[in-house]
Protein backbone atom coordinates (compact mmCIF):
# COMPACT_ATOMS: atom_id res chain seq x y z
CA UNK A 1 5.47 -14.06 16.23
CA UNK A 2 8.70 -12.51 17.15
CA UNK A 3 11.87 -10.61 15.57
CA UNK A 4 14.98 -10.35 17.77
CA UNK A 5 13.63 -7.48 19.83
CA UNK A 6 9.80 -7.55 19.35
CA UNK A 7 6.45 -9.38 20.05
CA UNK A 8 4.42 -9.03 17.70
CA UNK A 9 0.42 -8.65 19.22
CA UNK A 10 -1.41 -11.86 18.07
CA UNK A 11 -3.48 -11.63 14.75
CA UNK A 12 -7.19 -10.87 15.07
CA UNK A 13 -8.90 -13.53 12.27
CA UNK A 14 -12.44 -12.95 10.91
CA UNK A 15 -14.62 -15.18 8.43
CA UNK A 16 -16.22 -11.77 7.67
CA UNK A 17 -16.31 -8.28 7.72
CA UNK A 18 -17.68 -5.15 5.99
CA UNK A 19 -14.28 -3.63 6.05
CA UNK A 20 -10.83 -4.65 7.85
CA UNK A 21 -9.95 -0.56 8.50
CA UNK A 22 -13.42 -0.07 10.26
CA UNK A 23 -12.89 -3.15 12.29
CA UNK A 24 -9.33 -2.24 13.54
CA UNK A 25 -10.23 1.43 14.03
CA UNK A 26 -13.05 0.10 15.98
CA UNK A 27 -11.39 -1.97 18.06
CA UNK A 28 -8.27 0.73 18.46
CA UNK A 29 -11.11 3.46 19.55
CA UNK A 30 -12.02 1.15 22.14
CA UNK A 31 -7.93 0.38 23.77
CA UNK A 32 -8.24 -3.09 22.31
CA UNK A 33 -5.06 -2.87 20.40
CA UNK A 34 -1.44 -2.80 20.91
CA UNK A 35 0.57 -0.74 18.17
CA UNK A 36 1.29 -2.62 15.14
CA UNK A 37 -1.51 -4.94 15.96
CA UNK A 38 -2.80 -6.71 13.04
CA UNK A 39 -6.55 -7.95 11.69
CA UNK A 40 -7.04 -10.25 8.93
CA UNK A 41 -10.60 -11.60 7.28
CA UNK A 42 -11.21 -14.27 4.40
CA UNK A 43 -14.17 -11.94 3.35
CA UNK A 44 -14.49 -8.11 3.01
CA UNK A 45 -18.48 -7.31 2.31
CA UNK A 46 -17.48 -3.99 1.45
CA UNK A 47 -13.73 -3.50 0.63
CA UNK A 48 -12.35 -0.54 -0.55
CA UNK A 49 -10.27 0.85 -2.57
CA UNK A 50 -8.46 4.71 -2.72
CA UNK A 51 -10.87 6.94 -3.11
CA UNK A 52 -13.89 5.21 -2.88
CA UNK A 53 -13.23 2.85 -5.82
CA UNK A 54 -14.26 -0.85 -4.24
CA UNK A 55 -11.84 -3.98 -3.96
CA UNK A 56 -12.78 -7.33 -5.96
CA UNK A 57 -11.59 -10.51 -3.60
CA UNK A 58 -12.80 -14.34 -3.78
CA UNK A 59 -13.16 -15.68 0.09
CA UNK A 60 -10.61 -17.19 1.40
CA UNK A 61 -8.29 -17.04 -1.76
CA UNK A 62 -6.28 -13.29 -1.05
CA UNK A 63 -4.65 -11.44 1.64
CA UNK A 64 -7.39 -8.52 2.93
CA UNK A 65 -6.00 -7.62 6.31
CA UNK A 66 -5.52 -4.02 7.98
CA UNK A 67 -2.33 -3.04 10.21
CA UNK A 68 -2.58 -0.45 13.50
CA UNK A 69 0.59 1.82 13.46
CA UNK A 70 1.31 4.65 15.77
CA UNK A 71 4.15 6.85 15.33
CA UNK A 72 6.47 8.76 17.08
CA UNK A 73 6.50 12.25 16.65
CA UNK A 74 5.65 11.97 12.84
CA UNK A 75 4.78 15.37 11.40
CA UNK A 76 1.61 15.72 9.73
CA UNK A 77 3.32 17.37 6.27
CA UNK A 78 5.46 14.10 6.18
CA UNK A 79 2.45 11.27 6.76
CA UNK A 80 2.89 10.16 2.93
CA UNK A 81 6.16 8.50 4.57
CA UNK A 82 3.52 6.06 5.80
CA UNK A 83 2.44 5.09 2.38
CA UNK A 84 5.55 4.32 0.93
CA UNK A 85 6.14 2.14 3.91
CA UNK A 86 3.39 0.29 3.42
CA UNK A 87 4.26 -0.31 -0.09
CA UNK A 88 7.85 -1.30 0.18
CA UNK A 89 6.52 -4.02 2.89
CA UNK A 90 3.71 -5.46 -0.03
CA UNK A 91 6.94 -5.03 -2.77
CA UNK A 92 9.60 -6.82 -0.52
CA UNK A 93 7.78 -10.14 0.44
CA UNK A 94 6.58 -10.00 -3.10
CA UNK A 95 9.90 -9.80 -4.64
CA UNK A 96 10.65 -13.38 -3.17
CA UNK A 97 8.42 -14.54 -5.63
CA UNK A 98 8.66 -12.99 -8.72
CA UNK A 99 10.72 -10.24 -10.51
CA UNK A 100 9.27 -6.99 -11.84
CA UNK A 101 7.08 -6.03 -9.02
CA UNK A 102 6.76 -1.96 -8.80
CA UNK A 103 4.93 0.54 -7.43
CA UNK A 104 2.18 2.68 -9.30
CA UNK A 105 2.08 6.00 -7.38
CA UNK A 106 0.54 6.87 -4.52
CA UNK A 107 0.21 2.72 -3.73
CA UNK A 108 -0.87 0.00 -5.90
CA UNK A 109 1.25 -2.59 -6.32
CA UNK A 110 1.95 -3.66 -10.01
CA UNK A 111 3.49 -7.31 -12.15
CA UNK A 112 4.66 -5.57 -14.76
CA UNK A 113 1.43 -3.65 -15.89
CA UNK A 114 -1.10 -5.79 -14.05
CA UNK A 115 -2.38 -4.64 -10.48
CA UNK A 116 -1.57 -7.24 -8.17
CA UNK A 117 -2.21 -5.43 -4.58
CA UNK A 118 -3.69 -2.05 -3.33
CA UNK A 119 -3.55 0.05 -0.07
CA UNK A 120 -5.37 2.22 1.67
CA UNK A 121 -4.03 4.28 4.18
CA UNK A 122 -6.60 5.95 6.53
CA UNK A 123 -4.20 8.62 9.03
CA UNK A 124 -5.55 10.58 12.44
CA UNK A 125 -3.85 13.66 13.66
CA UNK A 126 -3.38 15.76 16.68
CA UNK A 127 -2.60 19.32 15.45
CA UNK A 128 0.11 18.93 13.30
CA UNK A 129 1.42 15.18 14.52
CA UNK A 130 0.00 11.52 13.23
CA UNK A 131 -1.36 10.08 16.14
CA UNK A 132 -2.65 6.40 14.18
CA UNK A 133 -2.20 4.95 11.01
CA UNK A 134 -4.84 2.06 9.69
CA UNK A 135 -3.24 0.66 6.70
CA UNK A 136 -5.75 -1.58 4.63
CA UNK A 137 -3.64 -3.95 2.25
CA UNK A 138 -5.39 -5.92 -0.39
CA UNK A 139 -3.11 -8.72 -1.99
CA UNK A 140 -4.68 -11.11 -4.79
CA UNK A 141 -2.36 -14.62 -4.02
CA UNK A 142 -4.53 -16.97 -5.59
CA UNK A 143 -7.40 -15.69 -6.96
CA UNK A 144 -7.87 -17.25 -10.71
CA UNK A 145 -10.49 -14.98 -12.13
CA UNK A 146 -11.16 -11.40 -11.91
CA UNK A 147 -14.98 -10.48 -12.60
CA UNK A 148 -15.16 -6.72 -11.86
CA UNK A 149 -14.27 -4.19 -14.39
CA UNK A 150 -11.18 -3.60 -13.26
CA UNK A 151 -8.51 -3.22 -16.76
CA UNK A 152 -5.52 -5.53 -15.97
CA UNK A 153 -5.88 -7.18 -12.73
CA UNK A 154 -3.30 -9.92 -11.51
CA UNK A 155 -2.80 -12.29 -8.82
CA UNK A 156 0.62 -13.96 -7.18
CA UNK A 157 -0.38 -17.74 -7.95
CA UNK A 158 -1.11 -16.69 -12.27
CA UNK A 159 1.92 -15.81 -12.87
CA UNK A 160 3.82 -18.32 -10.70
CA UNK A 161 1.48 -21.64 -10.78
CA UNK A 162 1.77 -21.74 -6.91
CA UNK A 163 -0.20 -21.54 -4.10
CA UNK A 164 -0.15 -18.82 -1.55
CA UNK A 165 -1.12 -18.82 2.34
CA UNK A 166 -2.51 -15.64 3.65
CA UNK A 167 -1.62 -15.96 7.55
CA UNK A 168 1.64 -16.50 6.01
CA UNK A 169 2.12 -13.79 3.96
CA UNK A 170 0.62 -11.63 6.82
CA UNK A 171 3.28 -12.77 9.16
CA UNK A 172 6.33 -11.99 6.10
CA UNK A 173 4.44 -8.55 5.93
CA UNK A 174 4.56 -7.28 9.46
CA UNK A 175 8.10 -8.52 10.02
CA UNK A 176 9.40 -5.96 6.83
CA UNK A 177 6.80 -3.05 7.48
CA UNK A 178 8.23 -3.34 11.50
CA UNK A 179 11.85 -3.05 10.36
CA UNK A 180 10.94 -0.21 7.83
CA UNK A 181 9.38 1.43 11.23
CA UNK A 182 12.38 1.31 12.83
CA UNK A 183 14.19 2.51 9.91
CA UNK A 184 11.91 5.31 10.32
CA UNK A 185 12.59 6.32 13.78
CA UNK A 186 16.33 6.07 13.69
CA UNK A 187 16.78 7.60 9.78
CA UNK A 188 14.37 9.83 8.90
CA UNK A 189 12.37 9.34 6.27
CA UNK A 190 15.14 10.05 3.23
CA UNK A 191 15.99 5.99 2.80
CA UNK A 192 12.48 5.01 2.68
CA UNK A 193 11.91 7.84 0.62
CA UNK A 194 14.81 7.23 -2.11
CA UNK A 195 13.95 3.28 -2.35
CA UNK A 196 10.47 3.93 -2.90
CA UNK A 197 10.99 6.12 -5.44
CA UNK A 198 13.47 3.21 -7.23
CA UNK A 199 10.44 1.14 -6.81
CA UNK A 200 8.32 3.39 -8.98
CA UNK A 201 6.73 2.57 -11.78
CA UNK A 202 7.21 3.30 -15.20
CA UNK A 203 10.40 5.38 -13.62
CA UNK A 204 12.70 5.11 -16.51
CA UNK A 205 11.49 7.50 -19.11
CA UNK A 206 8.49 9.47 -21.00
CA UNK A 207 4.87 8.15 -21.16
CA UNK A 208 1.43 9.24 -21.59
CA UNK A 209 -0.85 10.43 -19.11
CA UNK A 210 -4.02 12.51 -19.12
CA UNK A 211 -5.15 15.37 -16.74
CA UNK A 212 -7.93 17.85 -17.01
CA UNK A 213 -6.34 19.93 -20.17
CA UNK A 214 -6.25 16.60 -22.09
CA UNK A 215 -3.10 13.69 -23.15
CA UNK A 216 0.32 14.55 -22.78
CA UNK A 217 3.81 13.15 -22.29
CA UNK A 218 5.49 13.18 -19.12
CA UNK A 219 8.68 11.69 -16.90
CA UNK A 220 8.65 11.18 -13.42
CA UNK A 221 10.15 14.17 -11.76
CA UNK A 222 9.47 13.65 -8.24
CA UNK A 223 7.01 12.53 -5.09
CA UNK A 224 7.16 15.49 -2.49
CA UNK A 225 6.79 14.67 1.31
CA UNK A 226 3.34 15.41 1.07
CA UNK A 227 2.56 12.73 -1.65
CA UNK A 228 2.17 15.03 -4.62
CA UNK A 229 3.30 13.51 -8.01
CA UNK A 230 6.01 16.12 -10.59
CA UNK A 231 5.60 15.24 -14.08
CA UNK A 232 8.35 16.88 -16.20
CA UNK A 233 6.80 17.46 -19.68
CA UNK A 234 8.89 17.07 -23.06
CA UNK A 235 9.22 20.66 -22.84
CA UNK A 236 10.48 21.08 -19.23
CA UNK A 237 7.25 22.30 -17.82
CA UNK A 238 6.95 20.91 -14.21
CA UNK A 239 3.47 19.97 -13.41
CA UNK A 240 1.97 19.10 -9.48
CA UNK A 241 -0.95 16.84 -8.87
CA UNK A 242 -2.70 15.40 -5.84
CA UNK A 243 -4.55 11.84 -6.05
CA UNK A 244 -7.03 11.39 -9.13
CA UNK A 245 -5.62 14.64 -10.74
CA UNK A 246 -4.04 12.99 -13.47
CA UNK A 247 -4.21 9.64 -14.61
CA UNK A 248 -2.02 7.09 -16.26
CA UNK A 249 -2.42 6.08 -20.21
């Protein structure tokens, strides 16, 4: 696959893996891979989620594949720039489909309030510089029944009737997370920044969340560089929280 001024490295395709990040990281350790290579399986035996939490996906039916990415020069305090890519390139090939598609901070991708895609981004440094970003993507296209305990999961072909390919979606994926790159290393970071946090969700007033003193009501004040989430209470009280600090009602 090509744009106008890059080859894409061919897509690795497995039947089967524990985990698409282990696999590219693997392969990556061992000077396999060209940046922005790409690996793709029909099967994850062990796919995760952030934090731990695990990934529900029906062989064959979803896109599960993992992307190699090795910036230029990318500070360490700014990595979270790297997430946001990652879920602007999910939202845009998504948002040929269907209307309403957001982002639920740090990166799932939401339908409204149903979960239709997750990420996991797994960074290496040198000092204070990324050296290699593995970006795992999970992205339910035609899955037609969930059967984990997850609260309000979606896929792409229940709300539009259609049918998805994965290799396709795969190739739609790398061409917008390669232009966001290069967005990257001839902007900055501010225009990724600003659209992703348009993209947010729930972004448009006060709702509930819960943290460790209990419920409260909150708007979306900010994301900092560094991925922390500003709630602005109904009072004006600012608070800061890192991943799984607070959660959303």
């Amino acid at each position: 696959m090509k744009t106008a001024d890059f080859e894409f490295p061919p897509v690795i395709y497995l039947e089967e893996t524990d985990s698409t990040n282990r696999e590219i990281r693997t392969r990556a350790e061992a000077g396999e891979l060209m940046n922005e290579s790409a690996l793709m399986a029909a099967f994850q035996t062990a796919g995760r989620g952030q934090a731990g939490s695990s990934w529900e996906s029906e062989a064959g039916r979803n896109l599960l594949c993992s992307l190699l990415y090795c910036p230029v020069g990318l500070p360490a305090a700014q990595s979270f720039v790297l997430a946001e890519m990652a879920a602007l390139s999910v939202k845009h090939i998504l948002d040929r489909h269907v209307l309403a598609v957001t982002v639920k901070w740090p990166n799932d991708i939401y339908w409204h309030s149903r979960k239709i895609g997750g990420i996991l981004i797994e960074n290496e440094f040198d000092g204070n510089r990324v050296t290699r970003s593995i970006i795992g993507i999970g992205l339910n296209l035609n899955q037609e029944i969930f059967r984990s305990d997850a609260p309000n999961p979606t896929s792409l072909s229940q709300i539009t009737g259609l049918r998805y390919a994965p290799q396709e979606m795969l190739e739609a994926l790398r061409v917008e997370f390669h232009r966001l790159a290069g967005r990257l290393e001839s902007d900055g970071q501010e225009r990724i920044h600003r659209e992703y946090m348009e993209a947010q969700y729930r972004n448009d007033g006060f709702y509930p969340y819960k943290d460790t003193g209990g419920r409260f009501e909150a708007r979306l004040r900010a994301i900092e560089p560094s991925g922390h989430l500003l709630l602005e209470r109904r009072d004006g009280a600012v608070s800061r929280y890192a991943f799984r600090e607070v959660r959303y009602l």
